[in-house]
PDB file of N, CA and C in Angstrom:
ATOM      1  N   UNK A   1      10.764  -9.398  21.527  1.00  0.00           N
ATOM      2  CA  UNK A   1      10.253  -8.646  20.384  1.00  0.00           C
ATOM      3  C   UNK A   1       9.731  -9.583  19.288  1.00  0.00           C
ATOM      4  N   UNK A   2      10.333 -10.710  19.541  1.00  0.00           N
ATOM      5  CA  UNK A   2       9.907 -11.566  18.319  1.00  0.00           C
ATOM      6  C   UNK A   2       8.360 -11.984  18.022  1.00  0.00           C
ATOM      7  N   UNK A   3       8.028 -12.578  19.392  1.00  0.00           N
ATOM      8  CA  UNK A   3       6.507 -12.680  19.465  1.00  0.00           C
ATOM      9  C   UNK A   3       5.547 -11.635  19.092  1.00  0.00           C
ATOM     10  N   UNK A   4       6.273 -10.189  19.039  1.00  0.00           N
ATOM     11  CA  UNK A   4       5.239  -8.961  19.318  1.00  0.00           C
ATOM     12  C   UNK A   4       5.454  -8.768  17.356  1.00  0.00           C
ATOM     13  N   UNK A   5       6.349  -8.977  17.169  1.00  0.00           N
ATOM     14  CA  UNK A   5       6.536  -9.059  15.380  1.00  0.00           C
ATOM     15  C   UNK A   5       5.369  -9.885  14.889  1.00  0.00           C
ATOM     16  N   UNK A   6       5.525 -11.123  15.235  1.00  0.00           N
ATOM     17  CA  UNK A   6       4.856 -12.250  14.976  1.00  0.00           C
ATOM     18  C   UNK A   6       3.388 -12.071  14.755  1.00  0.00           C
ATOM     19  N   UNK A   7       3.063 -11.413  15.946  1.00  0.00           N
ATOM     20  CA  UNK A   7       1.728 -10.772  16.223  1.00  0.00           C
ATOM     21  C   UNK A   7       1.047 -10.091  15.472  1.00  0.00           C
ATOM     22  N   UNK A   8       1.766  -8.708  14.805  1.00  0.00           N
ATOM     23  CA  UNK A   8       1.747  -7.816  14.219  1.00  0.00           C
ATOM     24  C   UNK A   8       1.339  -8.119  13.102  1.00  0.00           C
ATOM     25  N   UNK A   9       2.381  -8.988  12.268  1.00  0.00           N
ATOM     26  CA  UNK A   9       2.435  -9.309  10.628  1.00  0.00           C
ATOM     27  C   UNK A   9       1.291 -10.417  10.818  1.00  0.00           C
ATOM     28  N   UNK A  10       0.716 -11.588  11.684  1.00  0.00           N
ATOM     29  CA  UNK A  10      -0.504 -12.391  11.197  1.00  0.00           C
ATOM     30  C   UNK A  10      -1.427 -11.052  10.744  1.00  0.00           C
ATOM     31  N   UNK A  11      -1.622  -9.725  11.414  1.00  0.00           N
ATOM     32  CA  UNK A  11      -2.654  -9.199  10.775  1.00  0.00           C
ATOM     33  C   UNK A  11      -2.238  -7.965   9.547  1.00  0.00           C
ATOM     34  N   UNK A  12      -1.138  -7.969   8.695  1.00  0.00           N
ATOM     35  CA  UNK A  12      -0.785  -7.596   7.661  1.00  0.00           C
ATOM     36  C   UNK A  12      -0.142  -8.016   6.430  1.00  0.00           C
ATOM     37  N   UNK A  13       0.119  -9.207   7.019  1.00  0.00           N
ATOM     38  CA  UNK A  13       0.906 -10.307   6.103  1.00  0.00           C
ATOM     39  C   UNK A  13       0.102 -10.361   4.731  1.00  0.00           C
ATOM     40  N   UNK A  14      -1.634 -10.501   4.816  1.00  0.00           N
ATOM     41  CA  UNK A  14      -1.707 -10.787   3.160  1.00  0.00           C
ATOM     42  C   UNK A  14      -1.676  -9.512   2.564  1.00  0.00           C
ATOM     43  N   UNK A  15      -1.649  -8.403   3.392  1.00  0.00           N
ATOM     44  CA  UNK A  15      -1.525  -7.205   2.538  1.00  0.00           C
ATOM     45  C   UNK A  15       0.012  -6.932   1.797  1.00  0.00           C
ATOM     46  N   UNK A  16       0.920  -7.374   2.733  1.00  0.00           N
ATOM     47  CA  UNK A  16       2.178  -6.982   2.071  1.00  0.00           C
ATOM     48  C   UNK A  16       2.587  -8.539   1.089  1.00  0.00           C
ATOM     49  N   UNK A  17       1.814  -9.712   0.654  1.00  0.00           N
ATOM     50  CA  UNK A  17       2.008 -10.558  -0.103  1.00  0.00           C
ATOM     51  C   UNK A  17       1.519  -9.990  -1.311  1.00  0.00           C
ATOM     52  N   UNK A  18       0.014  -9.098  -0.954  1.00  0.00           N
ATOM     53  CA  UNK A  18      -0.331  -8.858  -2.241  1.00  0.00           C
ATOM     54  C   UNK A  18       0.751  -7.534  -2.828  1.00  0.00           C
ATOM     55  N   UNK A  19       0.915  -6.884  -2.098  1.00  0.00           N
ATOM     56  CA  UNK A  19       1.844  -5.566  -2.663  1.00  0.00           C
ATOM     57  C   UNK A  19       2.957  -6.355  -3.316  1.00  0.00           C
ATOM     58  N   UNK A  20       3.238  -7.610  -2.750  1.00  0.00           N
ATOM     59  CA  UNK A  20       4.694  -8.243  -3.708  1.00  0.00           C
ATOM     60  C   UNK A  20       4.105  -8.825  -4.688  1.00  0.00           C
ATOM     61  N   UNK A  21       3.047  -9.162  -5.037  1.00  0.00           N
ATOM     62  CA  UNK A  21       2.184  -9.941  -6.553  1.00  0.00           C
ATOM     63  C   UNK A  21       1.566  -8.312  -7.500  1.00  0.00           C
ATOM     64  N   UNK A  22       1.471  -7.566  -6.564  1.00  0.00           N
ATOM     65  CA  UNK A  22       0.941  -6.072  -7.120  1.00  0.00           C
ATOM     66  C   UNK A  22       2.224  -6.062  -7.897  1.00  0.00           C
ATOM     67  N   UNK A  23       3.838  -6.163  -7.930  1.00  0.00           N
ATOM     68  CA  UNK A  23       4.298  -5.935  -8.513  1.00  0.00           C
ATOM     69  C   UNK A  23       4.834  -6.516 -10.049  1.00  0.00           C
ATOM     70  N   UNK A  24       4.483  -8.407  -9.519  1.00  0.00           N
ATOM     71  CA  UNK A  24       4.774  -9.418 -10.542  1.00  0.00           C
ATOM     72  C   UNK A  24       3.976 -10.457 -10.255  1.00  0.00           C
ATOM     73  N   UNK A  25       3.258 -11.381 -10.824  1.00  0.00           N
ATOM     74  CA  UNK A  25       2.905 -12.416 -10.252  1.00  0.00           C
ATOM     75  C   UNK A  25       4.234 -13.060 -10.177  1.00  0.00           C
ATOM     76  N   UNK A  26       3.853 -14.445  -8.771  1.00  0.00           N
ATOM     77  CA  UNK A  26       4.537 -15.032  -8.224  1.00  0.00           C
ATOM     78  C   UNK A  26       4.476 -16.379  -7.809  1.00  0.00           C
ATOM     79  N   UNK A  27       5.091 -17.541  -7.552  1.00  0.00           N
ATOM     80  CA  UNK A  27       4.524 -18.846  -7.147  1.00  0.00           C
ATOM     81  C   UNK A  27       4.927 -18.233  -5.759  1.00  0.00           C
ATOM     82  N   UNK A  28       4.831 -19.718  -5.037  1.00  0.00           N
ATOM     83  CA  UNK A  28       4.884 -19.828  -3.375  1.00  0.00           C
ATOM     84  C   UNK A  28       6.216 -19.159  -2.890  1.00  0.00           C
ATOM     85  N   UNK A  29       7.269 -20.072  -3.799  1.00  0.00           N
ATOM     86  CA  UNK A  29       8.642 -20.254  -2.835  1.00  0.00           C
ATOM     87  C   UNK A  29       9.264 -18.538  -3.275  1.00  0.00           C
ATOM     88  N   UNK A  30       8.832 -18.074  -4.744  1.00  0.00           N
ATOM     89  CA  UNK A  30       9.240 -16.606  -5.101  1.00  0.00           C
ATOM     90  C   UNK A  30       8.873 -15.571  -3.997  1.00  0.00           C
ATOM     91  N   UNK A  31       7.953 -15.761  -3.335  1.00  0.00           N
ATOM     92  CA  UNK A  31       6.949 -14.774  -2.665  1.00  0.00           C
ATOM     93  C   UNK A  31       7.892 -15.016  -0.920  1.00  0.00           C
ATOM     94  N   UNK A  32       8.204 -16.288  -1.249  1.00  0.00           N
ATOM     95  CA  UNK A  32       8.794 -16.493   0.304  1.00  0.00           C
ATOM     96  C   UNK A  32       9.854 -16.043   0.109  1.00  0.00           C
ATOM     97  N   UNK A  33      10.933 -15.884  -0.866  1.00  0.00           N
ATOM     98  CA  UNK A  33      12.376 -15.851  -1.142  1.00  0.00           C
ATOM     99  C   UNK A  33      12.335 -13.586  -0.564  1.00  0.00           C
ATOM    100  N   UNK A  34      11.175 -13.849  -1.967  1.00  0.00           N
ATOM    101  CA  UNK A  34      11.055 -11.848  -1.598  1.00  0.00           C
ATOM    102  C   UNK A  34      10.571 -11.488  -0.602  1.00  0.00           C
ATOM    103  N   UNK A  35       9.897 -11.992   0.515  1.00  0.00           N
ATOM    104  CA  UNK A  35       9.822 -11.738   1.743  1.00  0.00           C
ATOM    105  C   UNK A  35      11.113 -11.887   2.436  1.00  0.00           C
ATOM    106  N   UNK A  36      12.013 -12.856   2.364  1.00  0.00           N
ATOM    107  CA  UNK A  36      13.132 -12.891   3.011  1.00  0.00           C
ATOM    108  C   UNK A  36      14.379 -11.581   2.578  1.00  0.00           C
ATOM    109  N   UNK A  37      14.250 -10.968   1.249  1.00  0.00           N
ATOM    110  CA  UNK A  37      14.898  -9.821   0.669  1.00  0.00           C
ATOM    111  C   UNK A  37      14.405  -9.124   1.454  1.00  0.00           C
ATOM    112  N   UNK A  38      13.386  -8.820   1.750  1.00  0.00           N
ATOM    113  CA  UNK A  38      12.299  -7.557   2.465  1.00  0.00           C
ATOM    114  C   UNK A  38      12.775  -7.698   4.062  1.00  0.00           C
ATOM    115  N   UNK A  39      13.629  -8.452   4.516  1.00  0.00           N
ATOM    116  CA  UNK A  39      14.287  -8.433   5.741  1.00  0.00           C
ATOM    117  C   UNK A  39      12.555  -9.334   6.507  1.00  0.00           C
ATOM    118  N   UNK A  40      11.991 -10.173   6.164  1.00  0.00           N
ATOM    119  CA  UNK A  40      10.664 -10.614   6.984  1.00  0.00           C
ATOM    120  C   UNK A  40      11.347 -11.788   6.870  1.00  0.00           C
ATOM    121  N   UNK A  41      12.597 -12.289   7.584  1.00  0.00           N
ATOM    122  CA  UNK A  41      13.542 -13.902   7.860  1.00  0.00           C
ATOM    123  C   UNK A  41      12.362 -14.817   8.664  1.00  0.00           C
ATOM    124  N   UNK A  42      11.748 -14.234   9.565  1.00  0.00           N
ATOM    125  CA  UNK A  42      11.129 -15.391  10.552  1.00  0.00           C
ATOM    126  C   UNK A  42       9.693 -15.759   9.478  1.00  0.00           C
ATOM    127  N   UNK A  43       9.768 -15.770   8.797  1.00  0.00           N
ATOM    128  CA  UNK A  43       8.073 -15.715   8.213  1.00  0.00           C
ATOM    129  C   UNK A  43       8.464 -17.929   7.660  1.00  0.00           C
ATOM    130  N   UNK A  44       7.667 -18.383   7.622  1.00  0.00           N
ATOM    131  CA  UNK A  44       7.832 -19.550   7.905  1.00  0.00           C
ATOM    132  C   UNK A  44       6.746 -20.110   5.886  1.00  0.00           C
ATOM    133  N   UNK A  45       7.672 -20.882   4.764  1.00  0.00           N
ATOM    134  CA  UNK A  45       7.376 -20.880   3.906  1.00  0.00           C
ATOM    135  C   UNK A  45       5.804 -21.673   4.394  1.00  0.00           C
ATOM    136  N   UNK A  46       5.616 -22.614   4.848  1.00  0.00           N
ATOM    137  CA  UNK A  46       4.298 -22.872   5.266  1.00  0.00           C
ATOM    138  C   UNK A  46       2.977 -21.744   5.608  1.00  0.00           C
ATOM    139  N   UNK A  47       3.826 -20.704   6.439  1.00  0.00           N
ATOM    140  CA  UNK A  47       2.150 -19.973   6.304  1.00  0.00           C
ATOM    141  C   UNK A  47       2.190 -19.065   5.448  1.00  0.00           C
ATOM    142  N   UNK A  48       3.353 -18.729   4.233  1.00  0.00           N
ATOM    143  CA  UNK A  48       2.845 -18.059   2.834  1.00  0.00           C
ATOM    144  C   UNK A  48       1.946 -18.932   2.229  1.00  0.00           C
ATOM    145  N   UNK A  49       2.158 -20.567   2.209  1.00  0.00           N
ATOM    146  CA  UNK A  49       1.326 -21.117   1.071  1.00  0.00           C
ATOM    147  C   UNK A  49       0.224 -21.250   1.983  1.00  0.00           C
ATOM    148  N   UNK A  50      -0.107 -21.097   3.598  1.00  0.00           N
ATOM    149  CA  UNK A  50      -1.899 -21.043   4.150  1.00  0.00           C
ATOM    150  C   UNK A  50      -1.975 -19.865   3.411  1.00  0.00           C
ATOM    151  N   UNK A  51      -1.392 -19.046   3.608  1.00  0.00           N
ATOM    152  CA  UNK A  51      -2.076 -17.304   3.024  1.00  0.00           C
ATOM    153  C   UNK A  51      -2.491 -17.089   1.849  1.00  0.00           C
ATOM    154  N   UNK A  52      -1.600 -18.393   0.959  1.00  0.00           N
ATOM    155  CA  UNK A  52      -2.119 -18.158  -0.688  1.00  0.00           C
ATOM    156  C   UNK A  52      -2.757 -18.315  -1.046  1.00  0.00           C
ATOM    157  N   UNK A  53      -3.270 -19.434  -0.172  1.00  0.00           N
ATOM    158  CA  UNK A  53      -5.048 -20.512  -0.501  1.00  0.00           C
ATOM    159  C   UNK A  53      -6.019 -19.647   0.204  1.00  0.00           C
ATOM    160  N   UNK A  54      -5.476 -18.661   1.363  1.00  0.00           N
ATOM    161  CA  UNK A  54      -6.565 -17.996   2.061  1.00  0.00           C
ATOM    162  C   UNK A  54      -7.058 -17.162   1.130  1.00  0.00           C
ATOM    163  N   UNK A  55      -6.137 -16.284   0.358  1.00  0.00           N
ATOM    164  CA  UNK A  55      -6.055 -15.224  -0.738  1.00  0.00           C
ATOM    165  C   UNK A  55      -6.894 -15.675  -1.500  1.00  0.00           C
ATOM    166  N   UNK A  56      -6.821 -16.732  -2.346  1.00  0.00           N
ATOM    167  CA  UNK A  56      -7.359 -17.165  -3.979  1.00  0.00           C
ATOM    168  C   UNK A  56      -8.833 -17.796  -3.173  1.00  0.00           C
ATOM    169  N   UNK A  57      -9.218 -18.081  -1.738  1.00  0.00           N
ATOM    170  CA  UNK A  57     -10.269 -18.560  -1.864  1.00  0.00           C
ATOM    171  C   UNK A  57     -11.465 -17.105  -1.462  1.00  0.00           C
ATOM    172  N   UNK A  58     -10.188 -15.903  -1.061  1.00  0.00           N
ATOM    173  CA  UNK A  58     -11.359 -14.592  -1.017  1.00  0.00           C
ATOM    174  C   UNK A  58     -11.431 -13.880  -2.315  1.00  0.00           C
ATOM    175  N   UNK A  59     -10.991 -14.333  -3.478  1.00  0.00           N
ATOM    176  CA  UNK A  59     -11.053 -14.174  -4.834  1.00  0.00           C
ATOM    177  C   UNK A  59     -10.129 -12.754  -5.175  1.00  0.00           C
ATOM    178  N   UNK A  60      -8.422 -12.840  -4.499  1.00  0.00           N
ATOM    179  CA  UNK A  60      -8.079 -11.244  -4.650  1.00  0.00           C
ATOM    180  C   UNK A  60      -6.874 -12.072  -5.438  1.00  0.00           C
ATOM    181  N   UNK A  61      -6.813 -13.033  -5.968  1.00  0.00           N
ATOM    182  CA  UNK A  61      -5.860 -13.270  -7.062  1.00  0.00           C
ATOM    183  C   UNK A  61      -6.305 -14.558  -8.045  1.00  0.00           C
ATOM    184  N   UNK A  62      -5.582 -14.403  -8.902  1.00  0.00           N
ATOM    185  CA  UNK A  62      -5.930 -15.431 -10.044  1.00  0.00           C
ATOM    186  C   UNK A  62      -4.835 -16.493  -9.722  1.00  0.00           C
ATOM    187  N   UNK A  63      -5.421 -17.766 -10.390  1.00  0.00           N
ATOM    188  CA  UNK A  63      -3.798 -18.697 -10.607  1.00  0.00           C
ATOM    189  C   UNK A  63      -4.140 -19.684 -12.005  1.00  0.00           C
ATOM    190  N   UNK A  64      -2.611 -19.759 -12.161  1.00  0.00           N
ATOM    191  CA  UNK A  64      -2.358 -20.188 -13.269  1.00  0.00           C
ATOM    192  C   UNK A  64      -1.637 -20.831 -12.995  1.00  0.00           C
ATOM    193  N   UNK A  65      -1.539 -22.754 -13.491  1.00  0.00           N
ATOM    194  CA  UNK A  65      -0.450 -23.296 -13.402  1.00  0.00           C
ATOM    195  C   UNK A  65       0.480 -23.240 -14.423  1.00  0.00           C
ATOM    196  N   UNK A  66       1.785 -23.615 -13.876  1.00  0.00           N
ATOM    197  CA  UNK A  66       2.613 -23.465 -15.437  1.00  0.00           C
ATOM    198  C   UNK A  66       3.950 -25.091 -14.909  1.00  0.00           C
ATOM    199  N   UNK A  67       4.013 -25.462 -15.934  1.00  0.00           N
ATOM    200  CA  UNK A  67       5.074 -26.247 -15.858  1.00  0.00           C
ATOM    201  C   UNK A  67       5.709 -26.175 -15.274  1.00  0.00           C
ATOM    202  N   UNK A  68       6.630 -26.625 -14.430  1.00  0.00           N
ATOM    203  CA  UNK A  68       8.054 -26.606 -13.919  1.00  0.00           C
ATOM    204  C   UNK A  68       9.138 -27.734 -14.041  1.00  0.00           C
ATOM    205  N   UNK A  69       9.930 -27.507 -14.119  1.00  0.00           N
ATOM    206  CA  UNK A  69      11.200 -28.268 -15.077  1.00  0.00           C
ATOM    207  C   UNK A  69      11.388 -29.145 -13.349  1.00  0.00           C
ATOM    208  N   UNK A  70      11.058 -29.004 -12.649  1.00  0.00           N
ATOM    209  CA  UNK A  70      11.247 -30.746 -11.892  1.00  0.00           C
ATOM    210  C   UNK A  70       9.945 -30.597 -10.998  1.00  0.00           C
ATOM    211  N   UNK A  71       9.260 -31.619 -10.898  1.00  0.00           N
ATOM    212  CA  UNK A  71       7.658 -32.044 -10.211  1.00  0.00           C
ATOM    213  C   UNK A  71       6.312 -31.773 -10.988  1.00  0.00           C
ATOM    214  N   UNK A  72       6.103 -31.449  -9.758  1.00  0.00           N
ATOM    215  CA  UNK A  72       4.412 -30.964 -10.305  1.00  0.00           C
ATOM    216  C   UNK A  72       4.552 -29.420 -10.958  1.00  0.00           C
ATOM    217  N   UNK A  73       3.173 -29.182 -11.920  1.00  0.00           N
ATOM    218  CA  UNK A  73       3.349 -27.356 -12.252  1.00  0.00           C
ATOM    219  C   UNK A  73       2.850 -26.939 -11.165  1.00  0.00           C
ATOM    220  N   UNK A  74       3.790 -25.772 -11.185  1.00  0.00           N
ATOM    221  CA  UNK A  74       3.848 -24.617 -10.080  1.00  0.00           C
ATOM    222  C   UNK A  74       2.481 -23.682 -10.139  1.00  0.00           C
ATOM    223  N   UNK A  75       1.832 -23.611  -9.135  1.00  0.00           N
ATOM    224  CA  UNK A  75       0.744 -22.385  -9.098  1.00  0.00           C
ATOM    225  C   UNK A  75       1.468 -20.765  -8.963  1.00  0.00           C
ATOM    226  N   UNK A  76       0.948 -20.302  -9.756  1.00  0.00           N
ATOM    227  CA  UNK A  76       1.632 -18.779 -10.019  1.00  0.00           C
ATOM    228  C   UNK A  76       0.346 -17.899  -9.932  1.00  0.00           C
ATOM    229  N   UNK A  77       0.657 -16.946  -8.853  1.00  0.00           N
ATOM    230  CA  UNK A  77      -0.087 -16.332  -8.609  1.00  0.00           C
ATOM    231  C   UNK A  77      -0.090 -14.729  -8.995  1.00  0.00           C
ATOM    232  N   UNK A  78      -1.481 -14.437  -9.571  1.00  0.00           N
ATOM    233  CA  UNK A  78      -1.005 -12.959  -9.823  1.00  0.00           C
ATOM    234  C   UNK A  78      -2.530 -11.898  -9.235  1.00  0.00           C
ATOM    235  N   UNK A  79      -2.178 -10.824  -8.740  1.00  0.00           N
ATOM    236  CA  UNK A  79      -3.087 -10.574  -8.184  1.00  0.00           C
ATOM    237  C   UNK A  79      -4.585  -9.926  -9.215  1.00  0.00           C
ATOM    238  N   UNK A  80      -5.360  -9.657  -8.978  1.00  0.00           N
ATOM    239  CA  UNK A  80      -7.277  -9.439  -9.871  1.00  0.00           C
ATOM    240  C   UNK A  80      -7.268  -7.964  -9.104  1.00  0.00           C
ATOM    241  N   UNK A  81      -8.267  -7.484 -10.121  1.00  0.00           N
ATOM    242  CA  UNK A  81      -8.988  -6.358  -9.794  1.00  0.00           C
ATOM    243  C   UNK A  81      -9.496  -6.443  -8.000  1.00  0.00           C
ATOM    244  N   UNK A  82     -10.230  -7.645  -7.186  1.00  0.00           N
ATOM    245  CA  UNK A  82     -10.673  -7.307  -6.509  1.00  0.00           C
ATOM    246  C   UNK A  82      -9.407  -7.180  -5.672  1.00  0.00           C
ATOM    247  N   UNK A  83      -8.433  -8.413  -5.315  1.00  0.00           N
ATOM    248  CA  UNK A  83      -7.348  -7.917  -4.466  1.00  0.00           C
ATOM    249  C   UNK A  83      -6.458  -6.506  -4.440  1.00  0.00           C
ATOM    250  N   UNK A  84      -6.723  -5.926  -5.783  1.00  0.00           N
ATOM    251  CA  UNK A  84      -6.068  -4.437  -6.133  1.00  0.00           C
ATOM    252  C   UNK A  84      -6.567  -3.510  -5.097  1.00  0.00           C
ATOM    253  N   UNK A  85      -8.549  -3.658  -5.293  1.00  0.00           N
ATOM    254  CA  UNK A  85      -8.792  -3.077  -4.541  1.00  0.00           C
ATOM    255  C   UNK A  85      -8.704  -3.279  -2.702  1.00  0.00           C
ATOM    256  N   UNK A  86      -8.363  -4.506  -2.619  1.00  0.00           N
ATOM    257  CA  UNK A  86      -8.591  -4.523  -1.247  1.00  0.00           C
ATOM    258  C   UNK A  86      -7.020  -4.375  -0.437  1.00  0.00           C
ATOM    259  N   UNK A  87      -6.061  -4.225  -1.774  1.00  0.00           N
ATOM    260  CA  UNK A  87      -4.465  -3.753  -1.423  1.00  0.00           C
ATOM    261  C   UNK A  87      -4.356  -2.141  -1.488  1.00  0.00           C
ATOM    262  N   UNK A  88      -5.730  -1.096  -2.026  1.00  0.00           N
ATOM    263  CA  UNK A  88      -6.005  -0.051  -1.887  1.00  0.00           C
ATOM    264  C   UNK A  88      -6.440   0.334  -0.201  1.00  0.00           C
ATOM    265  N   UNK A  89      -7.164  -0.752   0.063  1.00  0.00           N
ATOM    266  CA  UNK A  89      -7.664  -0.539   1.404  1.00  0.00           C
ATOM    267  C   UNK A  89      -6.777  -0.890   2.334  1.00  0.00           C
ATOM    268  N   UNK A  90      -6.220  -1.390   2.180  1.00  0.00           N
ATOM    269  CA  UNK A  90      -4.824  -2.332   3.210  1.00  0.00           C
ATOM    270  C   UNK A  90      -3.914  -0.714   3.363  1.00  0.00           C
ATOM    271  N   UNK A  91      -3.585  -0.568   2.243  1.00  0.00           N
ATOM    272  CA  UNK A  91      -2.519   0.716   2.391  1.00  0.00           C
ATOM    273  C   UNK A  91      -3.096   2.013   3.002  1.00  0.00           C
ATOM    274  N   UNK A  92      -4.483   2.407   2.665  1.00  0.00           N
ATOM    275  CA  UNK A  92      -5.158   3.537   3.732  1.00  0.00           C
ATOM    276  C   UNK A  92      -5.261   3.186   5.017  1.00  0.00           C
ATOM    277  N   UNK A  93      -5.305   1.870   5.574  1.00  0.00           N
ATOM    278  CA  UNK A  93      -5.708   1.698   6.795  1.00  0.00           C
ATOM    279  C   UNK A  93      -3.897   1.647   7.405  1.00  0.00           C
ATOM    280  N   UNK A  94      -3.485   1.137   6.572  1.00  0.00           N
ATOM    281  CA  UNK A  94      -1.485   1.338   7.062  1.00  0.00           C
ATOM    282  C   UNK A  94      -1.196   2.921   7.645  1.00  0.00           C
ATOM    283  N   UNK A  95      -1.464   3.563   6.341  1.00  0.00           N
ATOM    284  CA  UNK A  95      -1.094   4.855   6.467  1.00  0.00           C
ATOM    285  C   UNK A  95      -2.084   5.405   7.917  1.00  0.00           C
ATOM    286  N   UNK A  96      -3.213   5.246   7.993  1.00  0.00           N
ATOM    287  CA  UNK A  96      -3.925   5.722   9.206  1.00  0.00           C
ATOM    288  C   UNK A  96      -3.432   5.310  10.478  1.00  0.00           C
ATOM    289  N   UNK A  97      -3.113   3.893  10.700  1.00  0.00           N
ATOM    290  CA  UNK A  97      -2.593   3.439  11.641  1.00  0.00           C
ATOM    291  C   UNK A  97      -0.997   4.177  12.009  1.00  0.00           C
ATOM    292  N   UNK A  98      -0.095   3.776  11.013  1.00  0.00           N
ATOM    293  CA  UNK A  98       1.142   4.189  11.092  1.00  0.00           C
ATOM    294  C   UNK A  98       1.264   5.911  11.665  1.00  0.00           C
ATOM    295  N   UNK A  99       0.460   6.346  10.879  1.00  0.00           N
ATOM    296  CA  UNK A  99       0.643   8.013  11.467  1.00  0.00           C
ATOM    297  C   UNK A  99       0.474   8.151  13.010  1.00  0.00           C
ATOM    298  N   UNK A 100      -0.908   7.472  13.476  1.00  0.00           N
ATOM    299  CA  UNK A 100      -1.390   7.588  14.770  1.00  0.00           C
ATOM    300  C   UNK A 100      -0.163   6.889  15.726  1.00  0.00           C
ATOM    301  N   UNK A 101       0.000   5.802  15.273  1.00  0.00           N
ATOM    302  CA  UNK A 101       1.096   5.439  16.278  1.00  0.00           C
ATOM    303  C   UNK A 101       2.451   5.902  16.039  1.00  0.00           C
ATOM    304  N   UNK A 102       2.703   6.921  14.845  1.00  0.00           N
ATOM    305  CA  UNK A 102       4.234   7.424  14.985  1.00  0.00           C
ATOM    306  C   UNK A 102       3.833   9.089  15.752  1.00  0.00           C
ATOM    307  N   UNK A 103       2.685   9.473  15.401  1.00  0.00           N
ATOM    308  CA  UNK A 103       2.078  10.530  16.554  1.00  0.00           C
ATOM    309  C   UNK A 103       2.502  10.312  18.156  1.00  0.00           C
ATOM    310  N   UNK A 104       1.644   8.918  18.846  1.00  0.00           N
ATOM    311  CA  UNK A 104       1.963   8.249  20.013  1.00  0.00           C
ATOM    312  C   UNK A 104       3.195   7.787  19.898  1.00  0.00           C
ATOM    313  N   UNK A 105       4.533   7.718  19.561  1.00  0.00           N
ATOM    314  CA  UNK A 105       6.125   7.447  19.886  1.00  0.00           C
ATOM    315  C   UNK A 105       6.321   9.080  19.814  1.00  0.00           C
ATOM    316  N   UNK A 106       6.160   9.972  18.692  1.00  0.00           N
ATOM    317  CA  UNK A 106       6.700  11.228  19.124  1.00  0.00           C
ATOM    318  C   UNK A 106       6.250  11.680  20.640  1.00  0.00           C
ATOM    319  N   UNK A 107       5.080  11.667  20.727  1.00  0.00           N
ATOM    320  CA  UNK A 107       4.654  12.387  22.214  1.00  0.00           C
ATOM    321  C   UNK A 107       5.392  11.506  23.022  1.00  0.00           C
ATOM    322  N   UNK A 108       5.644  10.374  23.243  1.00  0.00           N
ATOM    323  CA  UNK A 108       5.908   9.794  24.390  1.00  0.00           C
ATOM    324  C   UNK A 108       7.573   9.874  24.345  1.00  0.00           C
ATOM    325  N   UNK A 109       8.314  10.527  23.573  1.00  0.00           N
ATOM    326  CA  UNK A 109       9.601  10.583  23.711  1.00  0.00           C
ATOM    327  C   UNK A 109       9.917  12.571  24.038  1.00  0.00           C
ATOM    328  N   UNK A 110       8.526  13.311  23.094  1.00  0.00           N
ATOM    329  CA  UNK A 110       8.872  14.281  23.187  1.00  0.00           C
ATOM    330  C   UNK A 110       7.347  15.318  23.768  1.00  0.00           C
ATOM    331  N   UNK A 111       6.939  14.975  25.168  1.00  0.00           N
ATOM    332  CA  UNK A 111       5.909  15.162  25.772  1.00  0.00           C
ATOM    333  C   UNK A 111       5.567  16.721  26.089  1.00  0.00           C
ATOM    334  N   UNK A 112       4.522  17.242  25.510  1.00  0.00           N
ATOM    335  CA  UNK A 112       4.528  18.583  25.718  1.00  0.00           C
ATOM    336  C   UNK A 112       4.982  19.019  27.110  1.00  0.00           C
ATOM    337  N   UNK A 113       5.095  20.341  27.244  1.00  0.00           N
ATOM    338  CA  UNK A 113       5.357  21.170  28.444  1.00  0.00           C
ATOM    339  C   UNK A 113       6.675  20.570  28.882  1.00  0.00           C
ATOM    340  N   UNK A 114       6.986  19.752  28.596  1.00  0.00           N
ATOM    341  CA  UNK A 114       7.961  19.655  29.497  1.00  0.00           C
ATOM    342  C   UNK A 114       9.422  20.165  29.171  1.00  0.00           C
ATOM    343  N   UNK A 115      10.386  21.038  29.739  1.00  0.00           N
ATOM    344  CA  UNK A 115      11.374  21.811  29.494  1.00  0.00           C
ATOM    345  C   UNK A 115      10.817  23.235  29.086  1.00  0.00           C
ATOM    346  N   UNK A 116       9.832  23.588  28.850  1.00  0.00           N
ATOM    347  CA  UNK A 116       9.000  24.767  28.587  1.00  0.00           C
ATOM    348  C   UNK A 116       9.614  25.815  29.604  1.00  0.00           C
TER     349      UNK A 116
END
């Protein structure tokens, strides 16, 4: 199952990063910590920060550095109008998908005619 997870989230992952910046902006390791709250353990802090640079270079968040009390300043990310909208589109295409395939698990557990 793990691989088929794996699979799944490369093609939803920046949608549910932005729904966690939709709520607060965030640096890297915040975004990885609240993915790990969100029960997403296997997600690997390396490909949040590919996803962050993928994000800010399709222009769906802003960044701002800010100080941090040990190293370099932290990039803090918060999401823009255009990522809003394209976390509008992420969630219609969820909801479309999700229905159709909780449609296809009902039928296939509870298949017409049969016991009729």
């Amino acid at each position: 199952m793990a691989k088929q997870m794996t699979e799944m989230l490369k093609g939803t992952l920046e949608g549910i990063v932005l729904a966690i910046l939709a709520v607060r902006p965030a640096y890297g390791y915040e975004i990885t910590a609240r993915l790990r709250e969100l029960g997403f353990t296997e997600i690997a802090e390396g490909t949040v920060y590919a996803l962050l640079i993928r994000i800010e270079r399709r222009g769906f968040v802003d960044v701002e550095k800010v100080p941090s009390e040990k190293g370099p300043p932290r990039k803090v990310y918060s999401i823009n109008t255009l990522g809003k909208e394209y976390l509008e589109e992420f969630w219609g295409a969820w909801s479309f998908l999700a229905e159709r395939i909780e449609r296809l698990h009902h039928h296939r557990e509870h298949p017409q005619g049969e016991g009729d």
